[in-house]
N, C-alpha and C. Protein backbone atom coordinates (compact mmCIF):
# COMPACT_ATOMS: atom_id res chain seq x y z
N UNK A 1 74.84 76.58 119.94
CA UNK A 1 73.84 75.55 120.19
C UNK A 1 73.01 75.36 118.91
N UNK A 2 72.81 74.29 118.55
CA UNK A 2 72.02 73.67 117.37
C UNK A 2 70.20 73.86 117.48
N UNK A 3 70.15 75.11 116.43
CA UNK A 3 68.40 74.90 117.25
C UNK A 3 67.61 74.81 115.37
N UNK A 4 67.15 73.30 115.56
CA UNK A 4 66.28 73.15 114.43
C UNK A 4 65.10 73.60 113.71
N UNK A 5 64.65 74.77 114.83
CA UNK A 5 63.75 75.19 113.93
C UNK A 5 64.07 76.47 112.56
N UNK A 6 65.67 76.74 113.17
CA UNK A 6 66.15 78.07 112.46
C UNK A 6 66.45 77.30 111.29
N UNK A 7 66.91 76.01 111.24
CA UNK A 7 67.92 75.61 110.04
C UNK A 7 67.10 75.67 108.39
N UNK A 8 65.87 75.71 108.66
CA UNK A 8 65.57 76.11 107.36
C UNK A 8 65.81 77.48 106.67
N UNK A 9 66.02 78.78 107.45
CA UNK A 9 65.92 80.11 107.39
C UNK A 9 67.64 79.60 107.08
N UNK A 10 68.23 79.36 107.51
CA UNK A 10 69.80 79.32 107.55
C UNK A 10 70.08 78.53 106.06
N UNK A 11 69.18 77.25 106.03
CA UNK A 11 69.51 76.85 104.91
C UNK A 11 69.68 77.50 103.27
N UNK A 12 68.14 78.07 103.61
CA UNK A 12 67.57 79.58 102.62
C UNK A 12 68.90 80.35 102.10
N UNK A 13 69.40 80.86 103.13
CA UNK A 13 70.63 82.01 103.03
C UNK A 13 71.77 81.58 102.69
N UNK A 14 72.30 80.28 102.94
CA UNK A 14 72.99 79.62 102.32
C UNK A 14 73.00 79.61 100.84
N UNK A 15 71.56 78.95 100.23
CA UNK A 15 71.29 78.74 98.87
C UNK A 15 71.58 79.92 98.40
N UNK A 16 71.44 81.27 98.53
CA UNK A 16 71.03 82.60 98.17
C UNK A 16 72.81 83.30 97.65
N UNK A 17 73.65 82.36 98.70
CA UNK A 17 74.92 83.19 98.73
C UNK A 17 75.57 81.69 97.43
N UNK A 18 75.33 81.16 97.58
CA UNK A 18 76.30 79.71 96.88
C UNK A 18 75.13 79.46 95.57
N UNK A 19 74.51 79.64 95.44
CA UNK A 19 73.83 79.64 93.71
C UNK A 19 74.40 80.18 92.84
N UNK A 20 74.53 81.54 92.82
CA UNK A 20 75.12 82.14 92.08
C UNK A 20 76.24 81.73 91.42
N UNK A 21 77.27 81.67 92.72
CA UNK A 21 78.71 80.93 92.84
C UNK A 21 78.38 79.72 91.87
N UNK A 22 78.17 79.10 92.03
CA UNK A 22 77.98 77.64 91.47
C UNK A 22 77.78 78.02 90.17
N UNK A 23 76.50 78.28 89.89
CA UNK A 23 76.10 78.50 88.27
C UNK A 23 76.78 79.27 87.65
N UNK A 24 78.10 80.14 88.07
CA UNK A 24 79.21 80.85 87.16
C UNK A 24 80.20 80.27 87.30
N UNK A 25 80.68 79.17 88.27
CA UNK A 25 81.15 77.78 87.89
C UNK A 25 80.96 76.96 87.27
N UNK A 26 79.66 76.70 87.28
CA UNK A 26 79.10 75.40 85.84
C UNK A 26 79.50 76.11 84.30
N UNK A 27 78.92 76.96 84.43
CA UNK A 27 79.17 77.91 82.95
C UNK A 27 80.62 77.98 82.41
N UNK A 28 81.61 78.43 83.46
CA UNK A 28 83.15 78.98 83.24
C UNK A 28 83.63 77.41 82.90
N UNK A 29 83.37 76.29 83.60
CA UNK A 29 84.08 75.31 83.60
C UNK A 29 83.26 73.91 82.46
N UNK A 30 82.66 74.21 81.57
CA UNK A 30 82.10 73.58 80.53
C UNK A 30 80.69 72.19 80.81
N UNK A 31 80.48 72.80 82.08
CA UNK A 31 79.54 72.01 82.09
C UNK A 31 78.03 72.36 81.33
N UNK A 32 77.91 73.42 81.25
CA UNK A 32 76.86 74.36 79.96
C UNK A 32 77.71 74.82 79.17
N UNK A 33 77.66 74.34 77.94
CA UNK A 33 78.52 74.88 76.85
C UNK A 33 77.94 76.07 76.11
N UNK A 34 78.58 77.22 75.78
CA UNK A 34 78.00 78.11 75.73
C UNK A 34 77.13 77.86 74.78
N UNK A 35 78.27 76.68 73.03
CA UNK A 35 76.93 76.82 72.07
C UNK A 35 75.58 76.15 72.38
N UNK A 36 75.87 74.80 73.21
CA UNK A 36 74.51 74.85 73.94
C UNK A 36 73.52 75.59 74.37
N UNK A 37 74.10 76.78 74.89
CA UNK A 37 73.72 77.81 75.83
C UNK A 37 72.74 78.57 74.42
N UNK A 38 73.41 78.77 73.57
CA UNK A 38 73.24 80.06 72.75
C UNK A 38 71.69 79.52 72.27
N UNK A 39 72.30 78.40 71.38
CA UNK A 39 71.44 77.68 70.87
C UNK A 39 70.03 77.17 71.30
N UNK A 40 70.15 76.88 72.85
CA UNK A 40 68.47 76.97 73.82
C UNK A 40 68.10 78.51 73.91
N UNK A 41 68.69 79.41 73.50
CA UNK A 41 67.93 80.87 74.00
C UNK A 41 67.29 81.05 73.01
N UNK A 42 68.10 80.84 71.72
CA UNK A 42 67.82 81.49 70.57
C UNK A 42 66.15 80.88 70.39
N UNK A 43 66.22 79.71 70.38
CA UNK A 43 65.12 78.75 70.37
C UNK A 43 63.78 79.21 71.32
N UNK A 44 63.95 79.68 72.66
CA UNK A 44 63.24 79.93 73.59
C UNK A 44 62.63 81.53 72.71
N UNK A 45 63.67 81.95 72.70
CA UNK A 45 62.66 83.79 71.84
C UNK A 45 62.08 83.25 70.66
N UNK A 46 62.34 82.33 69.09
CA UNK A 46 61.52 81.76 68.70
C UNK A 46 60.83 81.51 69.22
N UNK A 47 60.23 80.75 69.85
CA UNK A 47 58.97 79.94 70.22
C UNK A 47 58.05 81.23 70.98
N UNK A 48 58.66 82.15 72.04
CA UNK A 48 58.05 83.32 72.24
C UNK A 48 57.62 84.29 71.31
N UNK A 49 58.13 84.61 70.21
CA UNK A 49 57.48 85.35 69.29
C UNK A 49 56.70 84.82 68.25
N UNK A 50 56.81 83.61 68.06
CA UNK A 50 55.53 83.13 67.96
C UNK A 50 54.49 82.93 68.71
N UNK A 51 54.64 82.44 69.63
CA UNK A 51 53.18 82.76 70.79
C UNK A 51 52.86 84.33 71.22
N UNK A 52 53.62 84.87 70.81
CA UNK A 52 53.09 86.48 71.02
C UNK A 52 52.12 86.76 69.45
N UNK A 53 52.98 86.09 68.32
CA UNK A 53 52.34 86.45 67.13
C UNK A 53 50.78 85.50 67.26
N UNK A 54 50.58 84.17 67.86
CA UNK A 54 48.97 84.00 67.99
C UNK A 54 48.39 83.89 69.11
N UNK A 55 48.90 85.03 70.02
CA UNK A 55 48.15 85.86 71.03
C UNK A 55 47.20 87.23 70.19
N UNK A 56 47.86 87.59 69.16
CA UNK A 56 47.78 88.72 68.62
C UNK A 56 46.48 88.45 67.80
N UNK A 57 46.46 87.58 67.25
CA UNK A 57 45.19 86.56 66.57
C UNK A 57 43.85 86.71 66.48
């Protein structure tokens, strides 16, 4: 029997099991290219160690 107040809790658990799945599908199958990939991280710890260096300030 279909009871709507659960379907958000159900929906939840859904997301929880199929995210994962997905985003090591996007990755494996070139939809994030890794040098893309590399290239936004590298960038992201720049910009963090500089804001750590004028936190330090």
């Amino acid at each position: 029997m279909f009871n709507p107040f659960s379907m958000g809790k159900d929906m939840k658990g859904m997301e929880k099991m199929v995210k994962p799945a997905l985003e090591k599908f996007m990755k494996d199958s070139g939809f994030v290219k890794k040098e893309e990939l590399e290239r936004a991280l590298e960038r992201i710890d720049s910009l963090e160690r500089k804001i750590n260096e004028l936190e330090r300030k």
